[in-house]
Every structure is written in structure tokens, then in C-alpha cells.
C-alpha atoms as a PDB file:
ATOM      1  CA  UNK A   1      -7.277 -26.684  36.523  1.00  0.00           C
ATOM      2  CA  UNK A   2      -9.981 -28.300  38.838  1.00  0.00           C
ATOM      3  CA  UNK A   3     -13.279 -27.450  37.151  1.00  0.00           C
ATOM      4  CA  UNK A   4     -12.443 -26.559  34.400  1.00  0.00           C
ATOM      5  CA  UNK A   5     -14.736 -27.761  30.877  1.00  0.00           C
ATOM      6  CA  UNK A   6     -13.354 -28.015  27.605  1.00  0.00           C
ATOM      7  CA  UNK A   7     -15.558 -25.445  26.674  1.00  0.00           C
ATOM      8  CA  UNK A   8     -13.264 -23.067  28.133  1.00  0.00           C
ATOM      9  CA  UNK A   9     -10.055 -24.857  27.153  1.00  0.00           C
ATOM     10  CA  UNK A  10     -11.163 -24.980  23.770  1.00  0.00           C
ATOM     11  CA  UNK A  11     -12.308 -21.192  24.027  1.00  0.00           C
ATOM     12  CA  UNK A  12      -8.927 -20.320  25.342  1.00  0.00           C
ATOM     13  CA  UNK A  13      -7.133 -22.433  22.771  1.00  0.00           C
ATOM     14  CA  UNK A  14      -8.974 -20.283  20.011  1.00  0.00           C
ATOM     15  CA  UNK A  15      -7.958 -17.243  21.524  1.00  0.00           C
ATOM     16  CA  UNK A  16      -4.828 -17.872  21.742  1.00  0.00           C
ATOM     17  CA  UNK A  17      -4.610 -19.137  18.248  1.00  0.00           C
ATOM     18  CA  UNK A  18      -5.393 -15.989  17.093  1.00  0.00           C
ATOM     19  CA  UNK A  19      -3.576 -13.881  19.211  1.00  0.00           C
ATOM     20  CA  UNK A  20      -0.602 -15.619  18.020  1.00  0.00           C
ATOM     21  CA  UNK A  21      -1.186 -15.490  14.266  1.00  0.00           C
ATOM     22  CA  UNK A  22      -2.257 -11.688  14.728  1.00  0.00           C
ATOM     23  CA  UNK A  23       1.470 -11.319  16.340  1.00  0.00           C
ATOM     24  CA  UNK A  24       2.491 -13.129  13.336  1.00  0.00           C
ATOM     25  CA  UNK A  25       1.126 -11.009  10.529  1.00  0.00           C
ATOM     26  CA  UNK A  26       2.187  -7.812  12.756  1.00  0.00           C
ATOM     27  CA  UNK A  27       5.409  -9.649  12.337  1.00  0.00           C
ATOM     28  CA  UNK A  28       5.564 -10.238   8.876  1.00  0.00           C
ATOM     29  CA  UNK A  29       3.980  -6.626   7.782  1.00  0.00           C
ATOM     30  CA  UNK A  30       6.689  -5.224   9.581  1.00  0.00           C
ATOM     31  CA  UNK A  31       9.528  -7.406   8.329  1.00  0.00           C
ATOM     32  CA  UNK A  32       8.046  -6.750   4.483  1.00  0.00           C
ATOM     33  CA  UNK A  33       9.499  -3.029   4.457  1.00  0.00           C
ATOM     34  CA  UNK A  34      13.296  -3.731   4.920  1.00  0.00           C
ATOM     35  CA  UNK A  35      13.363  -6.779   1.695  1.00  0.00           C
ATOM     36  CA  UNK A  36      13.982  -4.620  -1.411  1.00  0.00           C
ATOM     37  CA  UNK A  37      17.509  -6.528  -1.846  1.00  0.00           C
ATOM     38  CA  UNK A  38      15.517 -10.103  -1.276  1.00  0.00           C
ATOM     39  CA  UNK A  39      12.310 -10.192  -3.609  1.00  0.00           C
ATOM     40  CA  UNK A  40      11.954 -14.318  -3.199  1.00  0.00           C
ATOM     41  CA  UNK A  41      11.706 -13.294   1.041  1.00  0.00           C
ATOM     42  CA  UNK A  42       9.417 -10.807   0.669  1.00  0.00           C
ATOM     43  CA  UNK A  43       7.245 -12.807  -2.017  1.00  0.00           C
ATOM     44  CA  UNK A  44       6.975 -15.942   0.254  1.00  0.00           C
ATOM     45  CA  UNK A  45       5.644 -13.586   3.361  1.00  0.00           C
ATOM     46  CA  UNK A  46       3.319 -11.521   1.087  1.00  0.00           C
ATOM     47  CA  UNK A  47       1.925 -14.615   0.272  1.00  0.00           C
ATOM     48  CA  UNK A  48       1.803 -15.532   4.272  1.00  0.00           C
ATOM     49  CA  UNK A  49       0.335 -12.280   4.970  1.00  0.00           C
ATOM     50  CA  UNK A  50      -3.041 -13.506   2.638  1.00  0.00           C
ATOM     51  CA  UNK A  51      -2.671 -16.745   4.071  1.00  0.00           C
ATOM     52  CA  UNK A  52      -2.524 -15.518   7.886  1.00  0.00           C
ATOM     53  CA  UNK A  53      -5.573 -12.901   6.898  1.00  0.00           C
ATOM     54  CA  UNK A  54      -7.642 -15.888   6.223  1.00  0.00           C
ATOM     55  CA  UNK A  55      -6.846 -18.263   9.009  1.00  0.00           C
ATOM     56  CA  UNK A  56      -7.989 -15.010  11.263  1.00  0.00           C
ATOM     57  CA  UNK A  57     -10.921 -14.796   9.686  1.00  0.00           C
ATOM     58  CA  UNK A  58     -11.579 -18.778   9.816  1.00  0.00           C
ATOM     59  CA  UNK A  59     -10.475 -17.939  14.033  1.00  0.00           C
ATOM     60  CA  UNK A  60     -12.853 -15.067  13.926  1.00  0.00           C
ATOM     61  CA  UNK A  61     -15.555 -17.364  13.033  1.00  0.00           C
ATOM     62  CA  UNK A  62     -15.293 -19.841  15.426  1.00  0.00           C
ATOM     63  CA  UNK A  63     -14.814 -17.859  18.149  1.00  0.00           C
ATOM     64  CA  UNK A  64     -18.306 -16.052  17.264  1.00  0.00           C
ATOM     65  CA  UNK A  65     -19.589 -19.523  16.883  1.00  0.00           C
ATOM     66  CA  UNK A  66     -19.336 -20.497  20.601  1.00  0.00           C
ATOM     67  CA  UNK A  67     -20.372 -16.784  21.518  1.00  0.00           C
ATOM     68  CA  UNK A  68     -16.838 -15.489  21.817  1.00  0.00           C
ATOM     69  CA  UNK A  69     -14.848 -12.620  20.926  1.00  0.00           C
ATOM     70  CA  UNK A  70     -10.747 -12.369  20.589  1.00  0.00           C
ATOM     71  CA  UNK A  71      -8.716 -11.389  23.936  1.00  0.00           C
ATOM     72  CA  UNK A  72      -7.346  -7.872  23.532  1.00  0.00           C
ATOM     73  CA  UNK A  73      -5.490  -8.293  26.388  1.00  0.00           C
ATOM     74  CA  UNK A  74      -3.809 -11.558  24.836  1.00  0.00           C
ATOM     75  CA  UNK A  75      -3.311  -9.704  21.437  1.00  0.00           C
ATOM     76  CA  UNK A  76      -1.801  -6.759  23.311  1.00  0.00           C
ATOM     77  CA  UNK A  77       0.723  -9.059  24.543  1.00  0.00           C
ATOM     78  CA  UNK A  78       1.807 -10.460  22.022  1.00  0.00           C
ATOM     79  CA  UNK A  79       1.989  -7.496  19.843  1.00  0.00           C
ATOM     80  CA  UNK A  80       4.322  -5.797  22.201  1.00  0.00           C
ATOM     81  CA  UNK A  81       6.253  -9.521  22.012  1.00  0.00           C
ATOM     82  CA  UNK A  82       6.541  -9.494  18.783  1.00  0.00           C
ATOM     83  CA  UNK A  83       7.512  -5.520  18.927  1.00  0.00           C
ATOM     84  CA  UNK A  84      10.118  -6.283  20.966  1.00  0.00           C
ATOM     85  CA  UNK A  85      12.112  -8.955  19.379  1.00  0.00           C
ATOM     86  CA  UNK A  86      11.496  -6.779  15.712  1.00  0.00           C
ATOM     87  CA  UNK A  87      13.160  -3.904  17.778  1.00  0.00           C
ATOM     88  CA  UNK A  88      16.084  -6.920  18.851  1.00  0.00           C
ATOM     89  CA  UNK A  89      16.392  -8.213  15.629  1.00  0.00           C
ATOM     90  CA  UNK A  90      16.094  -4.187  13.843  1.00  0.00           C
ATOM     91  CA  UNK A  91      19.147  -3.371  15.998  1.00  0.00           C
ATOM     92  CA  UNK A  92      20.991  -6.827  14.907  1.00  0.00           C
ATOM     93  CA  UNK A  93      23.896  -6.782  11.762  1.00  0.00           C
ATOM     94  CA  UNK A  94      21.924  -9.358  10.471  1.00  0.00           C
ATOM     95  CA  UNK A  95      18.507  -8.502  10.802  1.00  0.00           C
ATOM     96  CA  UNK A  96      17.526  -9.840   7.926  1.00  0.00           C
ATOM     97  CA  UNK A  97      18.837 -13.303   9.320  1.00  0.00           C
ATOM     98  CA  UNK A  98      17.734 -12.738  12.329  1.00  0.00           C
ATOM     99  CA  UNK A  99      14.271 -12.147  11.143  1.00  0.00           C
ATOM    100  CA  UNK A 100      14.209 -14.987   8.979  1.00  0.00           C
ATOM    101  CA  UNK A 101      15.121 -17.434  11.467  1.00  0.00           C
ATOM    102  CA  UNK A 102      12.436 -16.421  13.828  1.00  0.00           C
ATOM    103  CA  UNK A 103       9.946 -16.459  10.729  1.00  0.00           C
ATOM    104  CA  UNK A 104      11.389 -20.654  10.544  1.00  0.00           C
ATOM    105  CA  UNK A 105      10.851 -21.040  14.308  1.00  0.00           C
ATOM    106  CA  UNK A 106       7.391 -19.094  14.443  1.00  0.00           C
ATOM    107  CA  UNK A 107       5.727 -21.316  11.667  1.00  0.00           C
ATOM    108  CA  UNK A 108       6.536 -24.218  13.563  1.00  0.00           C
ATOM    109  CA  UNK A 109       5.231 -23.004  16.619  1.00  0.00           C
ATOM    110  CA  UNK A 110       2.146 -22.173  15.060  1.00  0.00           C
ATOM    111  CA  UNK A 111       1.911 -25.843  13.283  1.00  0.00           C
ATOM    112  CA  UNK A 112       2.040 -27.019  16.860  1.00  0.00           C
ATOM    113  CA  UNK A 113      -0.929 -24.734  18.318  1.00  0.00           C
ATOM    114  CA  UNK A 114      -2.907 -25.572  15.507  1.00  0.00           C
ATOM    115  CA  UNK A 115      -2.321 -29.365  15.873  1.00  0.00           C
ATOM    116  CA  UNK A 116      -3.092 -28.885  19.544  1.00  0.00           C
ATOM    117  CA  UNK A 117      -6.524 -26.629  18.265  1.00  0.00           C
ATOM    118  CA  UNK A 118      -7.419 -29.597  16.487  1.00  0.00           C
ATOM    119  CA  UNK A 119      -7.274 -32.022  19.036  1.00  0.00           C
ATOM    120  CA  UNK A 120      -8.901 -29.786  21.202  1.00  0.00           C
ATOM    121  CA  UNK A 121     -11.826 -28.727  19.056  1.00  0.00           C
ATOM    122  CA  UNK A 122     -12.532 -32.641  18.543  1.00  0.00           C
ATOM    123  CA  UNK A 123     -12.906 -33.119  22.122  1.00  0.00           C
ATOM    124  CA  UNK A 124     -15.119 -30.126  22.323  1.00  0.00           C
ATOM    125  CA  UNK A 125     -16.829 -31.884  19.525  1.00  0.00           C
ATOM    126  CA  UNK A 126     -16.697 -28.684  17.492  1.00  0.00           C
ATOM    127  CA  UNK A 127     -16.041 -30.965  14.601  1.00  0.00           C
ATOM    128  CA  UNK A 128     -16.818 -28.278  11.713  1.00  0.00           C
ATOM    129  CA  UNK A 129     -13.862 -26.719  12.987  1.00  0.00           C
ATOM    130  CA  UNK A 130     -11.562 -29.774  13.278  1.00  0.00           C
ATOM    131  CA  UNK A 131     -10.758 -29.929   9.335  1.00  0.00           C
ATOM    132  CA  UNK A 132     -10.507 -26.122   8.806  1.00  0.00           C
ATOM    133  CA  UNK A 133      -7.558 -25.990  12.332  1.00  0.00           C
ATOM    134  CA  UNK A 134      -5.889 -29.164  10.235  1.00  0.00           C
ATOM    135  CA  UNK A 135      -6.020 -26.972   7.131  1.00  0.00           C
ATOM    136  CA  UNK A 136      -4.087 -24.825   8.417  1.00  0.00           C
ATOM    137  CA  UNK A 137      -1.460 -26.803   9.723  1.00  0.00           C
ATOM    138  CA  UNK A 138      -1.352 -27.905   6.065  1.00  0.00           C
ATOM    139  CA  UNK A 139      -0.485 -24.121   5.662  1.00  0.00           C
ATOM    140  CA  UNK A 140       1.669 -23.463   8.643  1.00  0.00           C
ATOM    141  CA  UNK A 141       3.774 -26.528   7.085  1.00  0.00           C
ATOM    142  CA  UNK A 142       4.114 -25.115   3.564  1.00  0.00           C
ATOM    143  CA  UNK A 143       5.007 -21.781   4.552  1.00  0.00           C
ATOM    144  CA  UNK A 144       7.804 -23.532   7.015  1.00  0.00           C
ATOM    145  CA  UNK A 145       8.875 -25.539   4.228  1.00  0.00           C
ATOM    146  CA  UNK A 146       9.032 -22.487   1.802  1.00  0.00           C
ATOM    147  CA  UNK A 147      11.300 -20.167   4.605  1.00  0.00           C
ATOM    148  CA  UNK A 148      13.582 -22.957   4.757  1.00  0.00           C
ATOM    149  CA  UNK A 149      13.810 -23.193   1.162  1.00  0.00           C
ATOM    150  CA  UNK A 150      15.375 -20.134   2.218  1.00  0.00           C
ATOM    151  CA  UNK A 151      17.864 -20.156   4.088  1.00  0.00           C
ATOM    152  CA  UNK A 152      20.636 -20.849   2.163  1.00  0.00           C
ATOM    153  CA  UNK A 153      19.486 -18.225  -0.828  1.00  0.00           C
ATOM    154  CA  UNK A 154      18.580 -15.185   1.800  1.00  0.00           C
ATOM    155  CA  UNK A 155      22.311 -15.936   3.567  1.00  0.00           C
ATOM    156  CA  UNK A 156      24.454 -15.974   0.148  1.00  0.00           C
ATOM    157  CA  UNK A 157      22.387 -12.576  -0.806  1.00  0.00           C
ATOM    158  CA  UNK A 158      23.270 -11.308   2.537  1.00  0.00           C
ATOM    159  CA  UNK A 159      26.855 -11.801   2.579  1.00  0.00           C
ATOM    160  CA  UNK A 160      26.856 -10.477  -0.764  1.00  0.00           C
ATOM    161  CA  UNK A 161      25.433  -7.430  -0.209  1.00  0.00           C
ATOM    162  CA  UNK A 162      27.383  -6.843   3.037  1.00  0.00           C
ATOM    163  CA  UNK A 163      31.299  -8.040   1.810  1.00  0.00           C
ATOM    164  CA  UNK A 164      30.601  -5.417  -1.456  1.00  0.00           C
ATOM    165  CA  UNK A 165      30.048  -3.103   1.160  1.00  0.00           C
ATOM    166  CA  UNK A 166      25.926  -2.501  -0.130  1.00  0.00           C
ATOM    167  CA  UNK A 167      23.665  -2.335   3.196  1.00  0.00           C
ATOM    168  CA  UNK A 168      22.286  -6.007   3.349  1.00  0.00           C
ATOM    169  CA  UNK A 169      19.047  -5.066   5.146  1.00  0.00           C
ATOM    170  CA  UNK A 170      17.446  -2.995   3.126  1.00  0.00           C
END
């Protein structure tokens, strides 16, 4: 990327950020509708939603710092992404599963971007930003820690439901 300024990389970075938490929370709004049988689940990604709300706004703000606005075209993208594998994962036995492993996998994909952000927005000395993008790595972690808490509790409600003969993903 000859010619390039970290300006731009950083303004990328940000958008990209965002476009990924904004799949994220499409994600997780979805997802919130089919856990009446799993109250802990949907309680620890109501509480992701708020979480995910305010990290866009913190994204929002540092984008209009630098004179920036989000990509549409990015978040289109990744909308229909995340659309996509909700549509996989909907047609799935074990959506619920499905959906929860993804959740795991997408919070550490996110802890990575925002360790990346932070780096990034150092170098762009955009150091305001740096502790708020390591915040929320803070956040990204304890929401991965509390899906994993998880697993185990979400699977044993699923087979459950499903050997009684009850609809597990519902």
C-alpha cells in the first residue's frame, strides 16, 4: 500500500470497527427472538446489545473526530454477512448452538480488531482514543468469557428440550 498514511489506515481501521460491531448487534438482535427456553443466553446478549450500542457511539465519535463518517457500503456487507450465516444457522437443528458458537468466535474476533484499533490509533497519535479502543477489548473479553460460561449450560438445556421432544430453539 505504497503511499499510503496512517491517517487513512487508521480511518479505515475505524470503519471497519464499526461495521463489524454494527453486524454484531444485527446479530445479536436477531438471535434475541428465538431464546424463550434459555433466559441466562438471552440475558448475557441483552446486556451485549447495551454494551455494543455504546462502543458505536464511542466509533461514531471518533470517526467525526478526524472528519469521517461510517462506510455504508462496508456496513452493507456485513449486514448481508451476518444475514446469511443467521439464515445458515436458522435452517440448522441446532441453531441455537450454532448461534452460540459463532457469538464465542465473533467476540474474539472483535477483541482482535480492537487490539489492532489500538495500536493503530497510537501510531496515528489519536491517543484520546487509545484507552477508550482498549476499553473495549476489556468488554469484548468479558462478554467472551461470559458466552463461554455458556456453553456447557445452553448445550444440557438443548438436549433437554430436544430428547423430551419440546422444540429446543425457541
Amino acid at each position: 500500500m505504497a503511499g499510503t498514511d496512517i491517517g487513512t489506515i487508521y480511518a479505515g481501521s475505524l470503519k471497519n470497527t464499526r461495521a463489524l460491531e454494527k453486524q454484531g448487534l444485527e446479530q445479536m438482535e436477531r438471535q434475541l427472538s428465538g431464546l424463550e427456553r434459555y433466559p441466562d443466553y438471552a440475558a448475557v446478549l441483552r446486556r451485549h446489545v447495551e454494551t455494543t450500542k455504546a462502543q458505536l457511539g464511542r466509533l461514531d465519535k471518533a470517526l467525526e473526530a478526524i472528519g469521517e463518517s461510517p462506510s455504508g457500503l462496508k456496513e452493507t456487507v456485513t449486514s448481508l454477512a451476518g444475514s446469511l450465516g443467521a439464515a445458515v444457522h436458522a435452517s440448522a437443528q441446532d441453531e441455537t448452538l450454532k448461534n452460540l458458537y459463532a457469538g464465542y468466535a465473533f467476540q474474539h474476533d472483535q477483541i482482535a480488531a480492537y487490539r489492532s484499533l489500538s495500536v493503530i490509533a497510537e501510531r496515528a497519535g489519536k491517543t484520546e482514543q487509545v484507552s477508550l479502543f482498549r476499553a473495549a477489548v476489556d468488554e469484548e473479553t468479558r462478554a467472551a468469557e461470559d458466552i463461554a460460561a455458556l456453553i456447557e449450560p445452553v448445550t444440557k438445556t438443548y438436549l433437554d428440550l430436544t430428547l423430551n421432544g419440546a422444540k429446543a430453539d425457541s
